[in-house]
Protein backbone atom coordinates (compact mmCIF):
# COMPACT_ATOMS: atom_id res chain seq x y z
CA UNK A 1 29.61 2.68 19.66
CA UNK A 2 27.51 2.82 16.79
CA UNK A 3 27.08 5.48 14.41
CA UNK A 4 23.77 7.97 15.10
CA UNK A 5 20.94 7.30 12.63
CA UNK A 6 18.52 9.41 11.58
CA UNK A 7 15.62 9.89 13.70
CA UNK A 8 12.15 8.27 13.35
CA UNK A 9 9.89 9.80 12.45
CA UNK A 10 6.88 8.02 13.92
CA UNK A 11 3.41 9.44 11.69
CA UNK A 12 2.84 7.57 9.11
CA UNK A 13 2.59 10.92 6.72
CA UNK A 14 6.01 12.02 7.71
CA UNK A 15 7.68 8.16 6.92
CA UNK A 16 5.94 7.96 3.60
CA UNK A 17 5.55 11.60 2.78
CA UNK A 18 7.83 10.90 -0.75
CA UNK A 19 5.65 8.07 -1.68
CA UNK A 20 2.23 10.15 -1.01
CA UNK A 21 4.12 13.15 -3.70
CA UNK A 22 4.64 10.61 -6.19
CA UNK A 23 1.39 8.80 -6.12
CA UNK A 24 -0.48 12.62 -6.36
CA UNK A 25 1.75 13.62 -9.20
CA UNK A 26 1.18 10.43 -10.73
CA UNK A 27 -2.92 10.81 -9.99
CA UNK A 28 -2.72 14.85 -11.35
CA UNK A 29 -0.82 13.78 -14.63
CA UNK A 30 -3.47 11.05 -15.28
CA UNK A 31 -6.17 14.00 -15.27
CA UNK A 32 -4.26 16.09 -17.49
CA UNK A 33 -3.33 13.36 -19.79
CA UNK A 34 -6.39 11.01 -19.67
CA UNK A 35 -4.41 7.93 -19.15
CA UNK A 36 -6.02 5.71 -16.93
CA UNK A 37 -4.90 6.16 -13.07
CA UNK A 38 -3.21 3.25 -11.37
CA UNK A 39 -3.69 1.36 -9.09
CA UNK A 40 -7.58 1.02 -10.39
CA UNK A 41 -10.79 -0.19 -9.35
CA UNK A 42 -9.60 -4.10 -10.08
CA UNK A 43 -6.02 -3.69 -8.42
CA UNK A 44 -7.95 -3.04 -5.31
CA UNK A 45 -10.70 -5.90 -5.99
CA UNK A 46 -7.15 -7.77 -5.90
CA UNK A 47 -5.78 -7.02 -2.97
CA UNK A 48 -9.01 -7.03 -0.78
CA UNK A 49 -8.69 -11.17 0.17
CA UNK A 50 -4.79 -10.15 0.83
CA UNK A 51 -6.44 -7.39 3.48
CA UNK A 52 -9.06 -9.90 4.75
CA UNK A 53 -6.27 -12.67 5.49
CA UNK A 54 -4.09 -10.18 7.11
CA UNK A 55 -6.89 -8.65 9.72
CA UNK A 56 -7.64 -12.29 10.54
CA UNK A 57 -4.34 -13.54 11.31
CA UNK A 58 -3.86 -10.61 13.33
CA UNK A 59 -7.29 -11.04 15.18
CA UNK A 60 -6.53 -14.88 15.61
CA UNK A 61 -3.08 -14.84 15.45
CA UNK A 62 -2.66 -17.66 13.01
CA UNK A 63 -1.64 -17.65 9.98
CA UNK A 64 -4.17 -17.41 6.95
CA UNK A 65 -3.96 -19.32 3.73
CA UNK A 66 -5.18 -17.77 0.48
CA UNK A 67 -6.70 -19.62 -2.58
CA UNK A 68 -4.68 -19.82 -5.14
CA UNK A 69 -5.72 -17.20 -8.09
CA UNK A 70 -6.63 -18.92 -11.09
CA UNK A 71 -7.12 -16.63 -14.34
């Protein structure tokens, strides 16, 4: 018999409800501090052909190569 885990909690909101504090704390200490909020505008610019590989290996269920980033 195995030992009882805890139970999961299936929203997305309740698994990652931590992570969603920290990244609003972080956001709400960038406004009172000025710093500049990350991730930014580029970060996302970034991760958009990583998004675009993943929905088409899910619709076509092969895997996706990415170009290789060159900066």
């Amino acid at each position: 018999m195995t030992a009882a885990a805890e139970p999961y909690l299936p929203f997305f909101l309740e698994r990652y409800s931590d992570s969603y504090e920290v990244e609003l704390d972080t956001f709400a200490q960038s406004i009172q501090t000025g710093a500049p909020c990350k991730p930014d505008l580029q970060d996302g610019f970034e991760a958009l052909p990583l998004a675009n590989a993943a929905l088409e290996s899910a619709q076509t269920g092969n895997s996706v190569k990415l170009a290789q980033k060159t900066s």
